[in-house]
N, C-alpha and C. Protein backbone atom coordinates (compact mmCIF):
# COMPACT_ATOMS: atom_id res chain seq x y z
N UNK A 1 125.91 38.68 10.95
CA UNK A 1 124.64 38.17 11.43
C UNK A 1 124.59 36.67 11.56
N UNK A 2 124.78 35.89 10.68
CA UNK A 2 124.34 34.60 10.31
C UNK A 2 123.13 33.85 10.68
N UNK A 3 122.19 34.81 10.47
CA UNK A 3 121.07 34.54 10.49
C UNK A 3 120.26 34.44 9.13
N UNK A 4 119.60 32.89 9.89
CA UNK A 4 119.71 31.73 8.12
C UNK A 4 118.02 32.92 8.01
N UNK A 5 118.26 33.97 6.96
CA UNK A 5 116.70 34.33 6.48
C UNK A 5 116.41 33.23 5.78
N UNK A 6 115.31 32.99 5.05
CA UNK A 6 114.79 32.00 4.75
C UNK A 6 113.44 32.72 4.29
N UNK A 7 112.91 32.62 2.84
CA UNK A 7 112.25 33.52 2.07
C UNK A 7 111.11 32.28 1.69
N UNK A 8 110.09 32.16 2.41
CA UNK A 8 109.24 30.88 2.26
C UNK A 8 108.51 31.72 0.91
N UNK A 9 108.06 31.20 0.21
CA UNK A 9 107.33 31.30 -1.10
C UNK A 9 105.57 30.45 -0.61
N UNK A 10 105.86 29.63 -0.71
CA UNK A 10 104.15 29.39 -0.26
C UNK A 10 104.57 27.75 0.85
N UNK A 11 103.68 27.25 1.44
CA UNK A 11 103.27 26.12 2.18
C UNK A 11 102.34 25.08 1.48
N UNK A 12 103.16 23.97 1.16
CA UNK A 12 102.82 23.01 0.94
C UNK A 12 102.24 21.96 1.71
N UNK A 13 100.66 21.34 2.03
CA UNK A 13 100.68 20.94 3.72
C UNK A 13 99.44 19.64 3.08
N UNK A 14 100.19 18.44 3.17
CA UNK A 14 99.39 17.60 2.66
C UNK A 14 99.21 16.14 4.40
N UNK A 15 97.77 15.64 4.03
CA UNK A 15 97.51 14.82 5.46
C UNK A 15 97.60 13.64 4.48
N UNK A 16 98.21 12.50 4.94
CA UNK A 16 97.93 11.27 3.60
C UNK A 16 97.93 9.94 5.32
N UNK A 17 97.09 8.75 4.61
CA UNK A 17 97.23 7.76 5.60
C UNK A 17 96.03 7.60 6.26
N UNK A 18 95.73 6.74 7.62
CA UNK A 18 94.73 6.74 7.66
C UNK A 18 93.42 5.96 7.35
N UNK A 19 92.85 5.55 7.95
CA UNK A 19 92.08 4.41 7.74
C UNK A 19 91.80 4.29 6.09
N UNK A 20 90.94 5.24 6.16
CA UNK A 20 90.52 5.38 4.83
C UNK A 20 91.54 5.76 3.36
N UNK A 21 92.84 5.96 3.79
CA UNK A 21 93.99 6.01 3.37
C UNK A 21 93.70 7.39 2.36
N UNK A 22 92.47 8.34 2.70
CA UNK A 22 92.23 10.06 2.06
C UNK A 22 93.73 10.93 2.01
N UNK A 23 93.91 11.22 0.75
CA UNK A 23 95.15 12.64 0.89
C UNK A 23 94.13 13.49 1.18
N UNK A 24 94.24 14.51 2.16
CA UNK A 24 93.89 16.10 1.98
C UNK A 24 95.24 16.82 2.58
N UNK A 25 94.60 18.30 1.87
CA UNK A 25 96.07 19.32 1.36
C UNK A 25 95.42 20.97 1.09
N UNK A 26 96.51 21.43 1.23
CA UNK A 26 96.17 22.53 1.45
C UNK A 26 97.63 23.58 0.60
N UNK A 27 97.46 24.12 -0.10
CA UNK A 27 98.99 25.72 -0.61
C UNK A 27 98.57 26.60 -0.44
N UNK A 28 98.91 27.59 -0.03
CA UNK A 28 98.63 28.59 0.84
C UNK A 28 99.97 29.79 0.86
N UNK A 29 100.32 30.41 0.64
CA UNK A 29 101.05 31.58 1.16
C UNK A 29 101.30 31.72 2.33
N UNK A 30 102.74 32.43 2.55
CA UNK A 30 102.95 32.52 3.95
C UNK A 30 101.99 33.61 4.60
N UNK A 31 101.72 34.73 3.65
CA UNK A 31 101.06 35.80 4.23
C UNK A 31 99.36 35.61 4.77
N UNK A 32 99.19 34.71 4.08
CA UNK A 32 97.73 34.06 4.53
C UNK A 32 97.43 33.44 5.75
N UNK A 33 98.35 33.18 6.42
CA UNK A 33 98.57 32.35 7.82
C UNK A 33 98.40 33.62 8.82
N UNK A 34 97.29 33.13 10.29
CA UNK A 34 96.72 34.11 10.83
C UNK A 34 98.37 34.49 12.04
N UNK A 35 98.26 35.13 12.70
CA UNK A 35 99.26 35.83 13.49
C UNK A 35 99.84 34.46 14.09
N UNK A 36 99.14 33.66 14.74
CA UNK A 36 100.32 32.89 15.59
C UNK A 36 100.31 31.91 14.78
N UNK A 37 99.99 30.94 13.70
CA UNK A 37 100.84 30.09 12.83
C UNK A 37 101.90 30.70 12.02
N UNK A 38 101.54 32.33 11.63
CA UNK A 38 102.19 32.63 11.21
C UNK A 38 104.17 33.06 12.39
N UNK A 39 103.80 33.38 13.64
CA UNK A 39 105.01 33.21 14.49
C UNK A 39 105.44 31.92 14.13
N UNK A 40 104.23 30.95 14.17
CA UNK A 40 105.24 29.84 14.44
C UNK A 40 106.03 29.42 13.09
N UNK A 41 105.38 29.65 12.38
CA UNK A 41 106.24 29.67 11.21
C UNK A 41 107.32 30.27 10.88
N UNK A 42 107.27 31.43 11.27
CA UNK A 42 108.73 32.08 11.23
C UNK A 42 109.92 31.82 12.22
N UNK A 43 109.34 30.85 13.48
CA UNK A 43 110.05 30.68 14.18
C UNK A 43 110.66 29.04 14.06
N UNK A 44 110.10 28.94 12.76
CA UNK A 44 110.76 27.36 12.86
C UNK A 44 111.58 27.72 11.52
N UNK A 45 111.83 28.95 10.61
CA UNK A 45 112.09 29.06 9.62
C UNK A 45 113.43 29.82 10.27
N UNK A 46 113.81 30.22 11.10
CA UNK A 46 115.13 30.55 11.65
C UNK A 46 115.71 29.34 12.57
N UNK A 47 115.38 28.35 12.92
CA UNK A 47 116.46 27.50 12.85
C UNK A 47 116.29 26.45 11.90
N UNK A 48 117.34 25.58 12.36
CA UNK A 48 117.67 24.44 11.17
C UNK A 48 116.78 23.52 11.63
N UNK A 49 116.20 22.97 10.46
CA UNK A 49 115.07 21.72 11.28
C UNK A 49 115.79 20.44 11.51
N UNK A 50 115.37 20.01 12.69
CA UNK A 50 115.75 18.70 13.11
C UNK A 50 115.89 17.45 12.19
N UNK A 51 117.20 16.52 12.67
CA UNK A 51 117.49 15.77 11.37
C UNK A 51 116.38 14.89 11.22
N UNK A 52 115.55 14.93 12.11
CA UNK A 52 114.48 13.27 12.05
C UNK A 52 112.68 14.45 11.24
N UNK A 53 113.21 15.87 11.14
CA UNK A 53 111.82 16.25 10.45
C UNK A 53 111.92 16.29 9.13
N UNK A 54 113.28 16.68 8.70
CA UNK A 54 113.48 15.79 6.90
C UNK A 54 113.48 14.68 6.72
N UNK A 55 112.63 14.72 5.74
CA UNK A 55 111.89 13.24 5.39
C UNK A 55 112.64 13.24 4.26
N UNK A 56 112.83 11.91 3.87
CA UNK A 56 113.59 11.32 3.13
C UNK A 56 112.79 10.59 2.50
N UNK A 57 112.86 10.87 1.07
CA UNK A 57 111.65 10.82 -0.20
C UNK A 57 111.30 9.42 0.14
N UNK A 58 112.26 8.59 0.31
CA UNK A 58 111.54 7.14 -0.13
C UNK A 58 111.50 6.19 1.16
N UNK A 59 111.46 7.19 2.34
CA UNK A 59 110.94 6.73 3.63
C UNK A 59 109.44 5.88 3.80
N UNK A 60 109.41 4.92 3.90
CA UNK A 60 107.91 4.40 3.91
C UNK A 60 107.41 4.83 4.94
N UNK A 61 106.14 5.13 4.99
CA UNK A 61 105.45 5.58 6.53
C UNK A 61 105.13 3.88 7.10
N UNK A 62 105.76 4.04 8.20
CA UNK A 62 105.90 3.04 8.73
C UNK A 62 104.80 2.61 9.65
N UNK A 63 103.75 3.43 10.02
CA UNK A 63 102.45 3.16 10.65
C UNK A 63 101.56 3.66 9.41
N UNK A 64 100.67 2.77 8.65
CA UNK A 64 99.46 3.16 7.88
C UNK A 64 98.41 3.32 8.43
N UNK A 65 98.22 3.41 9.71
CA UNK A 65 96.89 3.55 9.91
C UNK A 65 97.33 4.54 10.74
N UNK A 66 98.16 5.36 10.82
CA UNK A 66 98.08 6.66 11.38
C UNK A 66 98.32 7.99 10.38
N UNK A 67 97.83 8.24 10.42
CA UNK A 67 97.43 10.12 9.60
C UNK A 67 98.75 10.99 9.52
N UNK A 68 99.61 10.74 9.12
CA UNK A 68 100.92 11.69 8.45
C UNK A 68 100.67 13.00 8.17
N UNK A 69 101.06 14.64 8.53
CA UNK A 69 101.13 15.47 7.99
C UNK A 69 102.70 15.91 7.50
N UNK A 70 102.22 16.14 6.49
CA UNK A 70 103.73 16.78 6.01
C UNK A 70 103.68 17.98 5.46
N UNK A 71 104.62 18.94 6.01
CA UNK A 71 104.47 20.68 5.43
C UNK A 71 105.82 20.42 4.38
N UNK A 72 105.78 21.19 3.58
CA UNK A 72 106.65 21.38 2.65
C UNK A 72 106.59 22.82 2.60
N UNK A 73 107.82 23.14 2.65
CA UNK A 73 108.27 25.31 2.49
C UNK A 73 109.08 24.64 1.58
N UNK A 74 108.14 25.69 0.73
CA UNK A 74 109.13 26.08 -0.82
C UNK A 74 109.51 27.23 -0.75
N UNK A 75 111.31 27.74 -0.48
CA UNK A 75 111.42 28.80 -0.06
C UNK A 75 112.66 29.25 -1.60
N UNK A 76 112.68 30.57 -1.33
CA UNK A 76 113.63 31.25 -2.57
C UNK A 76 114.40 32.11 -1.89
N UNK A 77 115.62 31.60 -1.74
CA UNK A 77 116.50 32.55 -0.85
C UNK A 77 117.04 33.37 -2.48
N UNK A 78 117.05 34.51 -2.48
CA UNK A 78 117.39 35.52 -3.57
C UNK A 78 118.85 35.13 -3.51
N UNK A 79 119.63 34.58 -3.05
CA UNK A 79 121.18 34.26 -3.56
C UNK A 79 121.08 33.06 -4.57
N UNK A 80 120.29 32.08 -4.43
CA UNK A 80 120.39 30.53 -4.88
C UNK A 80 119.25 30.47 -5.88
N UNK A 81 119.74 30.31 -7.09
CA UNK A 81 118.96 29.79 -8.20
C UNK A 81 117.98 28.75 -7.80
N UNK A 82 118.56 27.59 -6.98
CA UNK A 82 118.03 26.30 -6.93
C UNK A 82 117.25 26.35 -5.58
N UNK A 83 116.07 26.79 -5.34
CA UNK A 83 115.58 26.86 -3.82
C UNK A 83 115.57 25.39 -3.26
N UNK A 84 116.12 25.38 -2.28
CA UNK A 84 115.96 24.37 -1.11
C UNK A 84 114.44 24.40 -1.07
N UNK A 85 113.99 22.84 -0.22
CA UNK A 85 112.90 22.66 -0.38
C UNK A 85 112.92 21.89 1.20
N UNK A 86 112.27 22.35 2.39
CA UNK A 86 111.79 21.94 3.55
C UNK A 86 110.92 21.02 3.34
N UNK A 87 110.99 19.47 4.27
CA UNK A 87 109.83 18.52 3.77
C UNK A 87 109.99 18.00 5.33
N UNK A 88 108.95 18.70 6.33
CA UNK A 88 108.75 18.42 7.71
C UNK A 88 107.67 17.30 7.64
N UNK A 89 107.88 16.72 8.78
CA UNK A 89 107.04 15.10 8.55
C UNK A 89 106.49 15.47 10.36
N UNK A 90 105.18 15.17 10.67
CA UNK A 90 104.88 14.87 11.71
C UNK A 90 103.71 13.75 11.85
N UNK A 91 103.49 12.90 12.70
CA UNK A 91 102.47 11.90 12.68
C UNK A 91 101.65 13.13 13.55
N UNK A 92 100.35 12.44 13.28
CA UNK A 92 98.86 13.08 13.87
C UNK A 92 99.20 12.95 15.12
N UNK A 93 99.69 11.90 15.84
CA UNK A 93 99.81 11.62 17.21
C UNK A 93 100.17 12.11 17.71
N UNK A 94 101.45 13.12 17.43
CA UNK A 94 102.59 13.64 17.86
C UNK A 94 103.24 14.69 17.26
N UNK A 95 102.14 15.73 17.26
CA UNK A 95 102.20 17.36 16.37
C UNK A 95 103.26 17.97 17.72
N UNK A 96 104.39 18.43 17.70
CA UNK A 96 105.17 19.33 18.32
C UNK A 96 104.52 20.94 18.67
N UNK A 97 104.90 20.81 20.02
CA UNK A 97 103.68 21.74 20.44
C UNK A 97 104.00 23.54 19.82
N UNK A 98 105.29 23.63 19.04
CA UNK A 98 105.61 24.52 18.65
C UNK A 98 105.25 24.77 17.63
N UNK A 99 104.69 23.87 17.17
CA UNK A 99 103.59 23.58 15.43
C UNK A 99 102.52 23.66 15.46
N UNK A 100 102.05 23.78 16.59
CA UNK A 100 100.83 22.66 16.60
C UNK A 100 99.55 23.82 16.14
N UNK A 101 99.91 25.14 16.34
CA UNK A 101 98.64 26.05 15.84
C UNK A 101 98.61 26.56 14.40
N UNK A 102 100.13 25.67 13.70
CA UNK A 102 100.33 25.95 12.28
C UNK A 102 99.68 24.72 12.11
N UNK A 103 100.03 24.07 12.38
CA UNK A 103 99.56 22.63 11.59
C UNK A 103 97.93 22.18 12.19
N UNK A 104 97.15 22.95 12.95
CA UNK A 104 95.78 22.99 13.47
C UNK A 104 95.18 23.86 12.17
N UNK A 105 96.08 24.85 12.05
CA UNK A 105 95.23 25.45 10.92
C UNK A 105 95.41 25.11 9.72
N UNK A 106 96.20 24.75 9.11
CA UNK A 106 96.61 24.06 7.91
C UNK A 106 95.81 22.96 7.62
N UNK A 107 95.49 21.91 8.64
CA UNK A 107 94.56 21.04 9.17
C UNK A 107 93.07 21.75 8.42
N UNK A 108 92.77 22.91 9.04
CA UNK A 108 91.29 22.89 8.55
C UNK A 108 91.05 23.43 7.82
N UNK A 109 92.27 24.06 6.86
CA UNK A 109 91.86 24.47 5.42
C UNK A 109 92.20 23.70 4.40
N UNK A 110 93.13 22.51 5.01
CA UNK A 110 92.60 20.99 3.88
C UNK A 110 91.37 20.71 3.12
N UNK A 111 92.04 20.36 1.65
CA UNK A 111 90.60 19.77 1.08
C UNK A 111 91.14 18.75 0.88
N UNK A 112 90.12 17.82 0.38
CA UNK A 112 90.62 16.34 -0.46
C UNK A 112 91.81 16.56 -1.75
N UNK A 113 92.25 15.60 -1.67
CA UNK A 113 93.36 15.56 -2.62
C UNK A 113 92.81 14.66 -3.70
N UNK A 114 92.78 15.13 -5.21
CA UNK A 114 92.85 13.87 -5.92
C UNK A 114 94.19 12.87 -6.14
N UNK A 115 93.55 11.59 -6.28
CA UNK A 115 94.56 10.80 -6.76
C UNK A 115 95.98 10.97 -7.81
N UNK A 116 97.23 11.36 -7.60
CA UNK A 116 97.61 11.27 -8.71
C UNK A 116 97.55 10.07 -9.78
């Protein structure tokens, strides 16, 4: 086969940035996602994500006054003790239109985030 399954455990989906510089966020289950975020989700979970959508922890967001979403799949592939951890980065400006009804809805079941 070599087809990468990929066993998402829940969605991690935080908005940070922004005038007002507000986190809101949202965890959620994959099964909770309505029919087409949920395609699109599965359809970005069979290929490999692009090298520029892993974010790299200590990447500064380089525009602050634009609105960052970042999904995080915390996934458990049943072979690997240590689950890999997906950390997709998109600016507000420029949601990929193959996302864009995952990350529309993820979007409006955000709440505020407290401060850590």
């Amino acid at each position: 086969g070599g087809v990468l399954m990929v066993n998402v455990q829940r969605l991690v989906y935080t908005e940070s940035g922004g005038f007002a510089g507000l986190r809101r966020g949202c965890t959620l289950e994959p099964a909770a996602l309505p029919p087409v975020p949920g395609k699109q989700l599965q359809k970005l979970i069979t290929q490999p994500p692009p090298p520029s959508a892993v974010a790299q922890p200590d990447t500064p967001n380089t525009m602050p006054d634009n609105l960052l979403y970042t999904l995080e799949l915390v996934t458990e592939p049943p072979d690997t003790p240590d689950a890999p951890r997906w950390v997709l980065q998109y600016p507000a400006t420029d949601v990929p239109e193959d996302v864009e009804d995952l990350i529309g809805y993820l979007h409006e079941q955000a709440q505020p985030l407290p401060w850590e």
